[in-house]
PDB file of N, CA and C in Angstrom:
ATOM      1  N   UNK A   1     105.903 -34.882 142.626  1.00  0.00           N
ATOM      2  CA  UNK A   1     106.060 -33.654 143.363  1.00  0.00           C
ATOM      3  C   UNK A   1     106.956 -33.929 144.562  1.00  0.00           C
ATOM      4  N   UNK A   2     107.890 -33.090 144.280  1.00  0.00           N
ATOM      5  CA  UNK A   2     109.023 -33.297 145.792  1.00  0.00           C
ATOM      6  C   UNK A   2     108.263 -32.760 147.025  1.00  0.00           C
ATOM      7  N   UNK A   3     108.940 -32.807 148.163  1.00  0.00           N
ATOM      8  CA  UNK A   3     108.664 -31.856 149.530  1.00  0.00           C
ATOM      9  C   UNK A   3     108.953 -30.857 149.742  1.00  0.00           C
ATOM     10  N   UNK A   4     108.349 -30.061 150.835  1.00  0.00           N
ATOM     11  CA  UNK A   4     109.320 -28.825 151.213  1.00  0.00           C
ATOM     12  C   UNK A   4     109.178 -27.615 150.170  1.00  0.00           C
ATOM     13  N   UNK A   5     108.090 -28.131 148.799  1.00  0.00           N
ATOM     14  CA  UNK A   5     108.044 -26.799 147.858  1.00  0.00           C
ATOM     15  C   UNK A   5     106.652 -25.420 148.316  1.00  0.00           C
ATOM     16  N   UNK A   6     106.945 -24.359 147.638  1.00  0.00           N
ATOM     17  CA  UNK A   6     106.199 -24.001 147.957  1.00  0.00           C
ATOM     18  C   UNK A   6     105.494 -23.229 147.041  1.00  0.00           C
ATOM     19  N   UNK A   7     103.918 -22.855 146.868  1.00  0.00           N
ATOM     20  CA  UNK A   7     102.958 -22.769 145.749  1.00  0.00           C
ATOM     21  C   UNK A   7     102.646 -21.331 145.647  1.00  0.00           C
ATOM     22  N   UNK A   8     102.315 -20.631 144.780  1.00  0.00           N
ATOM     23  CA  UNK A   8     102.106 -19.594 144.301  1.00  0.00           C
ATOM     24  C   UNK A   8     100.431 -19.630 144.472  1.00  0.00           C
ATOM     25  N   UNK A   9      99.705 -18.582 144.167  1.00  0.00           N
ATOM     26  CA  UNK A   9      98.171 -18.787 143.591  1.00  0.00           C
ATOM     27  C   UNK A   9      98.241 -18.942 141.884  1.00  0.00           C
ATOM     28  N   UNK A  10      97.359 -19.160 141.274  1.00  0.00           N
ATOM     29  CA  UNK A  10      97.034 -19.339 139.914  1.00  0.00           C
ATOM     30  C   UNK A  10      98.109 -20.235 138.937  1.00  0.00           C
ATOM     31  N   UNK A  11      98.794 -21.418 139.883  1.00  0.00           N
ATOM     32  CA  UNK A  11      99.370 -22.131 138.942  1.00  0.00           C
ATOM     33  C   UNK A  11      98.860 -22.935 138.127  1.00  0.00           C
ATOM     34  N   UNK A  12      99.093 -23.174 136.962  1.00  0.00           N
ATOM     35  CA  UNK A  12      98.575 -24.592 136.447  1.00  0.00           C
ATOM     36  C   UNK A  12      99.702 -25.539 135.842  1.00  0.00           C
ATOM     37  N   UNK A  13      99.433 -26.814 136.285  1.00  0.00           N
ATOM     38  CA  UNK A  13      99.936 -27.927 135.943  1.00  0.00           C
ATOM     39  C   UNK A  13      99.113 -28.766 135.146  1.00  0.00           C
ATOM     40  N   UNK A  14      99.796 -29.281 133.948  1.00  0.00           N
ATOM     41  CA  UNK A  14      98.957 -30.151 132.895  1.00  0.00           C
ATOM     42  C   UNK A  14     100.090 -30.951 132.193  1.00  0.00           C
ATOM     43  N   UNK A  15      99.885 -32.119 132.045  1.00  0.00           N
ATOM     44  CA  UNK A  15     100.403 -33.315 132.329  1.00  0.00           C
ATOM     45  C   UNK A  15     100.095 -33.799 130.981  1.00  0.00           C
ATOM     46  N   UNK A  16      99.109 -32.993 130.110  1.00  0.00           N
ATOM     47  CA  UNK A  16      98.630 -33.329 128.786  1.00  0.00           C
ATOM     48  C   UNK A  16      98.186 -32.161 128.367  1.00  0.00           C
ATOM     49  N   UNK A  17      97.804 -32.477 126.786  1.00  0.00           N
ATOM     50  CA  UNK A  17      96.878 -30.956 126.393  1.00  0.00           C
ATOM     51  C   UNK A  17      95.270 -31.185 126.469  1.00  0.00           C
ATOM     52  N   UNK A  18      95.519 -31.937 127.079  1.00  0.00           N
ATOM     53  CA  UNK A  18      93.442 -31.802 127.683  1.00  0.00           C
ATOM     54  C   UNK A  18      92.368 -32.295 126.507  1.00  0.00           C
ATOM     55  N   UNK A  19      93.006 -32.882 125.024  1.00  0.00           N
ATOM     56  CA  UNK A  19      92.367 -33.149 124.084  1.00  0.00           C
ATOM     57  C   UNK A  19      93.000 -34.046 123.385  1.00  0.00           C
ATOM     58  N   UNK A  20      92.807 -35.074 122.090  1.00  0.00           N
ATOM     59  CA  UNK A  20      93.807 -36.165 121.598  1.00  0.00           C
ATOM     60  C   UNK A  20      93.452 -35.279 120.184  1.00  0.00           C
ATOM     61  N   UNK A  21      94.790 -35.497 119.578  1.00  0.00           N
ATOM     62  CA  UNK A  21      94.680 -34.898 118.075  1.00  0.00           C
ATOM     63  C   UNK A  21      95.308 -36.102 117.864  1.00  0.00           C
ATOM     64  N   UNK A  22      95.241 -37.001 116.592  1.00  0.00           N
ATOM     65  CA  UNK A  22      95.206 -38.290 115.551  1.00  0.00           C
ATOM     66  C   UNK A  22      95.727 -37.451 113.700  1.00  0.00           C
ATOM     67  N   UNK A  23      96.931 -38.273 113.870  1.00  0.00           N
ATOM     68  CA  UNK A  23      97.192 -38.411 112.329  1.00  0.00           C
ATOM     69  C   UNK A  23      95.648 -38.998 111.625  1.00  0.00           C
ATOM     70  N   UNK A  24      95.710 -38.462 110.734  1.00  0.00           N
ATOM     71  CA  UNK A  24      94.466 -39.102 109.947  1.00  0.00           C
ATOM     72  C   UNK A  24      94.628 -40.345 109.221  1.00  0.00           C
ATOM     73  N   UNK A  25      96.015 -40.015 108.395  1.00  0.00           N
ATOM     74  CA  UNK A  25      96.509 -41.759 107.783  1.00  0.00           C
ATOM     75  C   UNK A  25      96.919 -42.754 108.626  1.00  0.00           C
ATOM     76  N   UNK A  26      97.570 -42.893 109.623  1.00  0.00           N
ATOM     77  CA  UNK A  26      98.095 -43.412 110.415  1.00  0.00           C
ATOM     78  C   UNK A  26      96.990 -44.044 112.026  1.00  0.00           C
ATOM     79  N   UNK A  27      95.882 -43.325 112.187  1.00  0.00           N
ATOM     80  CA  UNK A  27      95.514 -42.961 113.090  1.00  0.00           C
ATOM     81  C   UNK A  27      95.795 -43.004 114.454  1.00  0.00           C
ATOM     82  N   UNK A  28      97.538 -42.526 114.593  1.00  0.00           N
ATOM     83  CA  UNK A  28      98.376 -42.505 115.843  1.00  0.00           C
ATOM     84  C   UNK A  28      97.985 -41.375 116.203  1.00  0.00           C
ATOM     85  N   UNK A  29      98.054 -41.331 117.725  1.00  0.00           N
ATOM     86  CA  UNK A  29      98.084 -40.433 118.767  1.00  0.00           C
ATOM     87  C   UNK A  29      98.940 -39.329 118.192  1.00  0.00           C
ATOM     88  N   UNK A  30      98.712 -37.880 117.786  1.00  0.00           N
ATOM     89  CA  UNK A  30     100.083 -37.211 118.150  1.00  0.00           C
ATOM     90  C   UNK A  30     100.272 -36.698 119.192  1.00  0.00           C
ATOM     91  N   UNK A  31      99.620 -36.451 120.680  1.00  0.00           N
ATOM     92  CA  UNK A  31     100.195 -35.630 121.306  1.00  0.00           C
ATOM     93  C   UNK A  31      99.775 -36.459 122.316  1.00  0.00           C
ATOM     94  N   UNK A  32     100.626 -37.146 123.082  1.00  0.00           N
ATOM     95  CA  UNK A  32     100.666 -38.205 124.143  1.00  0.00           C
ATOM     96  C   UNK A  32     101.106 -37.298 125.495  1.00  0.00           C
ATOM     97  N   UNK A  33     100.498 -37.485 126.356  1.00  0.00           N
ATOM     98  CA  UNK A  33     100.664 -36.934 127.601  1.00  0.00           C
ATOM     99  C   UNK A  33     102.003 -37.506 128.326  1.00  0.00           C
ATOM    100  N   UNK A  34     102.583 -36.339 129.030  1.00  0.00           N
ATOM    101  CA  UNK A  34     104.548 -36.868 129.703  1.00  0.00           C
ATOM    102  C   UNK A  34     104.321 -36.820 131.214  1.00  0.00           C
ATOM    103  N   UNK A  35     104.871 -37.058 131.928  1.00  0.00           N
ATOM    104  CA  UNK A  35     105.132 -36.816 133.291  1.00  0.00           C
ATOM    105  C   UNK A  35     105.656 -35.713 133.290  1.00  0.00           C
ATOM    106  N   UNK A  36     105.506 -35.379 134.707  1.00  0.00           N
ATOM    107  CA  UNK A  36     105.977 -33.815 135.146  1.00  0.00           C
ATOM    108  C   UNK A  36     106.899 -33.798 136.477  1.00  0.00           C
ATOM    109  N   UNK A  37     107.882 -33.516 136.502  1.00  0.00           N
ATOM    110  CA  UNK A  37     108.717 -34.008 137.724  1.00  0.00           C
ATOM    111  C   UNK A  37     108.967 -33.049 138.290  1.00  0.00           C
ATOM    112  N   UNK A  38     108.599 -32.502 139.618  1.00  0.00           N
ATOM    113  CA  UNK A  38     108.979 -31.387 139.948  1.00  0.00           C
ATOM    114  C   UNK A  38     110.143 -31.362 141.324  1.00  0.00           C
ATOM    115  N   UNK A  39     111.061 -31.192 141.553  1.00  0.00           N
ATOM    116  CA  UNK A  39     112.270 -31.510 143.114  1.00  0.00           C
ATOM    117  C   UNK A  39     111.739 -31.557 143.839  1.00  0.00           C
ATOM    118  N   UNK A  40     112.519 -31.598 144.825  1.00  0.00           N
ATOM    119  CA  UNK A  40     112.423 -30.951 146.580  1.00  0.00           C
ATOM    120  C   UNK A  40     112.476 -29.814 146.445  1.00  0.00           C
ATOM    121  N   UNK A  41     112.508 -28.421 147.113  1.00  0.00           N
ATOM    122  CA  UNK A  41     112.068 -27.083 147.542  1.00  0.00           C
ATOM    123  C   UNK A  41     112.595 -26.614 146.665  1.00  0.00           C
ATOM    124  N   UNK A  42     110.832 -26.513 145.708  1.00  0.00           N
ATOM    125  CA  UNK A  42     110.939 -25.532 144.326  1.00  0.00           C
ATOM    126  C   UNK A  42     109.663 -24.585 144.666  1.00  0.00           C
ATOM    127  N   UNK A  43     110.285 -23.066 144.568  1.00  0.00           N
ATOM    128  CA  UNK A  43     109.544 -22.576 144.562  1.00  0.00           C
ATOM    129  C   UNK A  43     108.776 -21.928 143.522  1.00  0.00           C
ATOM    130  N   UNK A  44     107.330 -22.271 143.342  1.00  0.00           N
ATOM    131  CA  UNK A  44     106.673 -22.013 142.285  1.00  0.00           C
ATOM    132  C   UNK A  44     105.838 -20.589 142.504  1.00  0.00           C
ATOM    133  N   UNK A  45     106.246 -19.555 141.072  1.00  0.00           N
ATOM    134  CA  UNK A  45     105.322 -17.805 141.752  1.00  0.00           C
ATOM    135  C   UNK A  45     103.752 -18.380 141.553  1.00  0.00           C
ATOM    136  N   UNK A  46     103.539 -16.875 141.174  1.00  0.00           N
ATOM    137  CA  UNK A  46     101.954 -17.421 141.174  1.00  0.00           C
ATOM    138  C   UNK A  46     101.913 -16.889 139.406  1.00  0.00           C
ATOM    139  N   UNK A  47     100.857 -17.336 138.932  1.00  0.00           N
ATOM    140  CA  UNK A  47     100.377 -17.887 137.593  1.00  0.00           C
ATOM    141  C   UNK A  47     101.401 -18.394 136.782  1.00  0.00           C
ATOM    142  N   UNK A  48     102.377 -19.197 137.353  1.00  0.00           N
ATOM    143  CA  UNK A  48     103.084 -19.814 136.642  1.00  0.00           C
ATOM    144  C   UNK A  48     102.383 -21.157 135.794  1.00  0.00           C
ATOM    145  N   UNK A  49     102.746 -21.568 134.639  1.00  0.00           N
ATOM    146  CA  UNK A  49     102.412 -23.108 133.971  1.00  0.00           C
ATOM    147  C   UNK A  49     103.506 -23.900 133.831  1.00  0.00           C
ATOM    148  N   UNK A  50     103.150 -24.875 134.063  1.00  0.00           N
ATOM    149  CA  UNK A  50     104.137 -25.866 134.409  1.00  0.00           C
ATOM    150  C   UNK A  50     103.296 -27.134 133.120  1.00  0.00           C
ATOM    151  N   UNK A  51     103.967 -27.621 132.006  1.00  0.00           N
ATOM    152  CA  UNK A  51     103.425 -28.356 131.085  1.00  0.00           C
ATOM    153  C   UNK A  51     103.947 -29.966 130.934  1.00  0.00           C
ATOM    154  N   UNK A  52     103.090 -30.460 130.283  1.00  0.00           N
ATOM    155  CA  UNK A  52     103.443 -32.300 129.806  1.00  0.00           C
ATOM    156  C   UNK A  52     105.233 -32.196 129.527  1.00  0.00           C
ATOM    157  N   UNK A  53     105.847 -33.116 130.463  1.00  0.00           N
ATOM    158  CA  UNK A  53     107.064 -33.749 130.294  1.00  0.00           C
ATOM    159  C   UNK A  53     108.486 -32.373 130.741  1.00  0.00           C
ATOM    160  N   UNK A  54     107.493 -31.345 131.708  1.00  0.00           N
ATOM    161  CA  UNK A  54     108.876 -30.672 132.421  1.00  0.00           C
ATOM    162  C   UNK A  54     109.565 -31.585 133.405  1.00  0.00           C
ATOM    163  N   UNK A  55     110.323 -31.201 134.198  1.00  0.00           N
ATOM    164  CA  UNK A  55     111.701 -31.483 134.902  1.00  0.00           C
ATOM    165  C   UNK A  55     111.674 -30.125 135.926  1.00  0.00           C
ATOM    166  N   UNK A  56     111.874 -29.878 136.979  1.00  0.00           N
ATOM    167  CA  UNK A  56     112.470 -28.695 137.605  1.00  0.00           C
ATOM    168  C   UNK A  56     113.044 -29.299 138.957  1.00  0.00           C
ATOM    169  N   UNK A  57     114.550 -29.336 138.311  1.00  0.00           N
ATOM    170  CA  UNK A  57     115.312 -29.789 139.585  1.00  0.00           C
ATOM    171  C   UNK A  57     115.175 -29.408 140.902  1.00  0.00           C
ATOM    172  N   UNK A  58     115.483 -29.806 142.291  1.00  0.00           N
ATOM    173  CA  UNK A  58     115.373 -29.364 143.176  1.00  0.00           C
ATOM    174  C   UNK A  58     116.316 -28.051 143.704  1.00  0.00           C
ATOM    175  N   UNK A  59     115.477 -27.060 144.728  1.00  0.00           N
ATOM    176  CA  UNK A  59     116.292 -25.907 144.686  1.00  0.00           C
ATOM    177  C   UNK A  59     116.253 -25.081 144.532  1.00  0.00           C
ATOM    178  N   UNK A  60     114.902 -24.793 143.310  1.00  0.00           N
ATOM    179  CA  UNK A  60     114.819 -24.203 142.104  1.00  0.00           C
ATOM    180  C   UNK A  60     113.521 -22.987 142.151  1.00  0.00           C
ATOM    181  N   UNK A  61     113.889 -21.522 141.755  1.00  0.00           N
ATOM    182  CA  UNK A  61     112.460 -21.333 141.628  1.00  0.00           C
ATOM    183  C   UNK A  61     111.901 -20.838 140.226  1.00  0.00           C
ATOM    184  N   UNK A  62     110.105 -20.960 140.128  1.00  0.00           N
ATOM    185  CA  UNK A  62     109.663 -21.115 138.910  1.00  0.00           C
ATOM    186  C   UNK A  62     109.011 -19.369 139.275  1.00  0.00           C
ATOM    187  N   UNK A  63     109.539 -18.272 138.614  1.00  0.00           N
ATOM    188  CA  UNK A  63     109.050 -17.108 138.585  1.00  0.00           C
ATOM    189  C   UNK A  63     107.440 -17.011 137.894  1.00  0.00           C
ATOM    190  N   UNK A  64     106.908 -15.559 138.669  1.00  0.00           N
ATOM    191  CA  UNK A  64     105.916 -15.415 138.001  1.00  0.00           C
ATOM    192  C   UNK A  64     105.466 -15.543 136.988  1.00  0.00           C
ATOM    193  N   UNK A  65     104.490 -16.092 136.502  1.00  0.00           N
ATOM    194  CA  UNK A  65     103.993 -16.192 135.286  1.00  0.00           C
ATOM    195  C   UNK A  65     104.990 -17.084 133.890  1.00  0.00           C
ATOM    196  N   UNK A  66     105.988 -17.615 134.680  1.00  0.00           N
ATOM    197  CA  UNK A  66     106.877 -18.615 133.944  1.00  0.00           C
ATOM    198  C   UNK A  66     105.724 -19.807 133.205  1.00  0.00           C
ATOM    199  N   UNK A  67     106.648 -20.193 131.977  1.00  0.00           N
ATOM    200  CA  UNK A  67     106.152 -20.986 130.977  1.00  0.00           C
ATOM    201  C   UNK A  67     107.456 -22.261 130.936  1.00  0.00           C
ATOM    202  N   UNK A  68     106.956 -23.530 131.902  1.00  0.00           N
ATOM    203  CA  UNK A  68     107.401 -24.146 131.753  1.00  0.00           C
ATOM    204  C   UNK A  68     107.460 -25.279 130.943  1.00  0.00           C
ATOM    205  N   UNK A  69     108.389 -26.013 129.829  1.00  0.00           N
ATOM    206  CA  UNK A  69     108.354 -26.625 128.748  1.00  0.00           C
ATOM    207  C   UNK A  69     109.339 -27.463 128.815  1.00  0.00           C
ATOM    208  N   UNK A  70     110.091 -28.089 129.631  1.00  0.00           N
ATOM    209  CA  UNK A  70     111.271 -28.686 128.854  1.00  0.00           C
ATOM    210  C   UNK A  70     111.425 -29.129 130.455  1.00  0.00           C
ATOM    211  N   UNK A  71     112.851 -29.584 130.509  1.00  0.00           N
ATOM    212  CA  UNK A  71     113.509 -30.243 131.235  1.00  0.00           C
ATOM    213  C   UNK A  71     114.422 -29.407 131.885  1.00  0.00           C
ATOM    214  N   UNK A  72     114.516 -28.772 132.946  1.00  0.00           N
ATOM    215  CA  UNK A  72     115.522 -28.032 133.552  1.00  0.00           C
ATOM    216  C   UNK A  72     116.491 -28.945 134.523  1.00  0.00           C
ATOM    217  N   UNK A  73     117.246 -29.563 134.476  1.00  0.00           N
ATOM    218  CA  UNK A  73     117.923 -30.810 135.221  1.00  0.00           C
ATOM    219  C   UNK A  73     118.627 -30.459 136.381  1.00  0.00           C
ATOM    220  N   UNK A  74     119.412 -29.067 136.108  1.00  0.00           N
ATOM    221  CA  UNK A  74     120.520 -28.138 136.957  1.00  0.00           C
ATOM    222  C   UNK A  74     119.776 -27.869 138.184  1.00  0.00           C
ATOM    223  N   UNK A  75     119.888 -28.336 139.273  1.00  0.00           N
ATOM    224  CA  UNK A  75     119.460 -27.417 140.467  1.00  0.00           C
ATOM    225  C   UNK A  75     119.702 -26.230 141.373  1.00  0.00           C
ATOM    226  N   UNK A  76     119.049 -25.699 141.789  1.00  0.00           N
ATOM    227  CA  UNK A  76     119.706 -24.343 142.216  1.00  0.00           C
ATOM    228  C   UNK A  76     119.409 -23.048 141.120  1.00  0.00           C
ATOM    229  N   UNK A  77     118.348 -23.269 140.364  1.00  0.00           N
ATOM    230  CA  UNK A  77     118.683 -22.531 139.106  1.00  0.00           C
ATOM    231  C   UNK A  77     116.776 -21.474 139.220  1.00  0.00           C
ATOM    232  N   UNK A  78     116.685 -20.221 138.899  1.00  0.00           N
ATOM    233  CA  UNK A  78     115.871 -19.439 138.671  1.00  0.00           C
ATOM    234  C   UNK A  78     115.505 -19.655 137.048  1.00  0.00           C
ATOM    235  N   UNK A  79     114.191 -19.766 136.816  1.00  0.00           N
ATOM    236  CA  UNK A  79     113.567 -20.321 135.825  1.00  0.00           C
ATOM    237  C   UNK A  79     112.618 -18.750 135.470  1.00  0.00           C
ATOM    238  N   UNK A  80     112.192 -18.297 134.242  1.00  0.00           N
ATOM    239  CA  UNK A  80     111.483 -17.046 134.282  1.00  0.00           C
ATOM    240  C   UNK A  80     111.308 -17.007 132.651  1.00  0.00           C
ATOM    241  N   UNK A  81     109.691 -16.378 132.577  1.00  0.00           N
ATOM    242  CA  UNK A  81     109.845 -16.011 131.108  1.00  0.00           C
ATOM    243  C   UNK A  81     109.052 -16.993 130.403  1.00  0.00           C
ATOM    244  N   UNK A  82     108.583 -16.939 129.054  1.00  0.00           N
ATOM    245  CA  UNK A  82     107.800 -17.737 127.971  1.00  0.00           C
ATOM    246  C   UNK A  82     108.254 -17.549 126.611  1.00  0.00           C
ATOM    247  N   UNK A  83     108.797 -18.971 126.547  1.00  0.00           N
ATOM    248  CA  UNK A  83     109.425 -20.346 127.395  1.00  0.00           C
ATOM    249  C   UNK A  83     110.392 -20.133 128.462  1.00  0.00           C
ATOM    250  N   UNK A  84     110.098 -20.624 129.261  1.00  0.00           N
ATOM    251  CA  UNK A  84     111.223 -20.374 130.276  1.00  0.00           C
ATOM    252  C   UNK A  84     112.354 -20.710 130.004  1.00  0.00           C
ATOM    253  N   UNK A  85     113.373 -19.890 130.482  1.00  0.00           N
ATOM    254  CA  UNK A  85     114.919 -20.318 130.248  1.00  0.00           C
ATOM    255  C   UNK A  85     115.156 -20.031 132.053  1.00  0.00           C
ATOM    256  N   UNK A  86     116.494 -20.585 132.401  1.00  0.00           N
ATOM    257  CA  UNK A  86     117.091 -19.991 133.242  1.00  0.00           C
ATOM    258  C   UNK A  86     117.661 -18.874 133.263  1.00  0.00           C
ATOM    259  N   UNK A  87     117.671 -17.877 133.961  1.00  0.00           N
ATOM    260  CA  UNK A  87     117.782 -16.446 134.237  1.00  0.00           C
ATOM    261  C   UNK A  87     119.025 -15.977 135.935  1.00  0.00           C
ATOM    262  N   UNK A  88     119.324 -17.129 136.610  1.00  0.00           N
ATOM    263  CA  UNK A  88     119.601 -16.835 137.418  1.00  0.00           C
ATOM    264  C   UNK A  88     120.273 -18.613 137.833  1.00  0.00           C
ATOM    265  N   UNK A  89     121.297 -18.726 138.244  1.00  0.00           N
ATOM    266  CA  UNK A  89     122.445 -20.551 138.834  1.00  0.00           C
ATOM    267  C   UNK A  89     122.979 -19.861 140.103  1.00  0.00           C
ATOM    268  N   UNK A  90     122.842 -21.188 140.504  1.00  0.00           N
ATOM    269  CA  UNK A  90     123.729 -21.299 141.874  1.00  0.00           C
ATOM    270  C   UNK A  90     122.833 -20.548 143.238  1.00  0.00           C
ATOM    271  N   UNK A  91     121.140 -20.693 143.355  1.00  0.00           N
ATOM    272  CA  UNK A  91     120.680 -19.753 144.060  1.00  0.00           C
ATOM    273  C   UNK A  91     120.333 -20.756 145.276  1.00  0.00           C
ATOM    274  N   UNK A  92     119.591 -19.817 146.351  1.00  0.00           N
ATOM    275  CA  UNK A  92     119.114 -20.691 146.675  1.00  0.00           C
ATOM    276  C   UNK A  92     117.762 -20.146 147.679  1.00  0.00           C
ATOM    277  N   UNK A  93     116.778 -20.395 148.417  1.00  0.00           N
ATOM    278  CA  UNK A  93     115.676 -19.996 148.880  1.00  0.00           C
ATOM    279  C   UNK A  93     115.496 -19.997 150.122  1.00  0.00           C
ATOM    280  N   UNK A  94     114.930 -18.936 150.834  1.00  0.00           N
ATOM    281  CA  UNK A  94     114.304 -19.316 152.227  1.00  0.00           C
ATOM    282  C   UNK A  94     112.833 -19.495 152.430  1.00  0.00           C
ATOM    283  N   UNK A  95     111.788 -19.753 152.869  1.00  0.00           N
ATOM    284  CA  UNK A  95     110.713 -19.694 153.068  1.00  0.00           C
ATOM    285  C   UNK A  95     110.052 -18.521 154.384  1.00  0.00           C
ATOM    286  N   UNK A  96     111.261 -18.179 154.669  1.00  0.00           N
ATOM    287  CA  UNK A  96     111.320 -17.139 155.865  1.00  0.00           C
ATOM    288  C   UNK A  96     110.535 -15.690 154.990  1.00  0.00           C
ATOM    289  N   UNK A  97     109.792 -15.161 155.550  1.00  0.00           N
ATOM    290  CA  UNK A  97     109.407 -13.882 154.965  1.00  0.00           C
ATOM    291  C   UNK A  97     109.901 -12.867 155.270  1.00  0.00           C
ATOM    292  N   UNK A  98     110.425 -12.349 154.340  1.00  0.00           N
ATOM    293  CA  UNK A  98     111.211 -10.255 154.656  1.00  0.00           C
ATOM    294  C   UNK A  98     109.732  -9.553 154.853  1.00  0.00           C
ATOM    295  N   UNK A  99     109.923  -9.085 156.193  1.00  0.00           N
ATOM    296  CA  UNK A  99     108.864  -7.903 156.514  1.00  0.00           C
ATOM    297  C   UNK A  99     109.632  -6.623 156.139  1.00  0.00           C
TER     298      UNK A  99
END
C-alpha cells in the first residue's frame, strides 16, 4: 500500500479467494493467492473490490463499486466498472473537498 491514498467505506481487499480448491489427479493448488500492489495517491470509492494479484498505479482512482482484477500499470488513469477497465488517462486528484 502506497501513501497519501485515500479510502472509501465498504472496500474489500483479498489477496486470495479465502478457500484452496486442489486438482484431484495432481493434487496441486489451483488457486494460489497474488500480491496486491496498490501506488501512492490512489483514490479508492466506496464498495469498491480490489482482488489477488491487482496493480493500481499511482495517481489513480478506483471508482465506486469498481471490480478490480488485473494489473493497471499506467498512472494517472480512472479505473470503473466489473471488471474494471480504464474509463478516464491523464487525470489527476485533489483531496481538497468541493463544498
Amino acid at each position: 500500500m502506497g501513501e497519501d491514498n485515500l479510502w472509501s467505506t465498504g472496500i474489500v481487499i483479498r489477496a486470495s479467494d479465502g478457500h484452496q480448491i486442489f486438482d484431484n489427479k495432481s493434487g496441486r493448488l489451483k488457486n494460489k493467492s497474488r500480491p496486491i500492489v496498490i501506488g501512492n495517491h490512489v483514490w479508492v470509492g466506496a464498495n469498491a473490490t480490489i482482488l489477488k494479484g491487482s496493480v493500481i498505479a499511482n495517481d489513480s482512482i478506483v471508482g465506486n463499486s469498481a471490480v478490480v482484477a488485473k494489473e493497471f500499470q499506467e498512472s494517472n488513469v480512472a479505473i470503473a466498472g466489473n471488471p474494471g477497465k480504464v474509463v478516464g488517462q491523464d487525470i489527476s486528484w485533489l483531496r481538497v473537498l468541493i463544498i
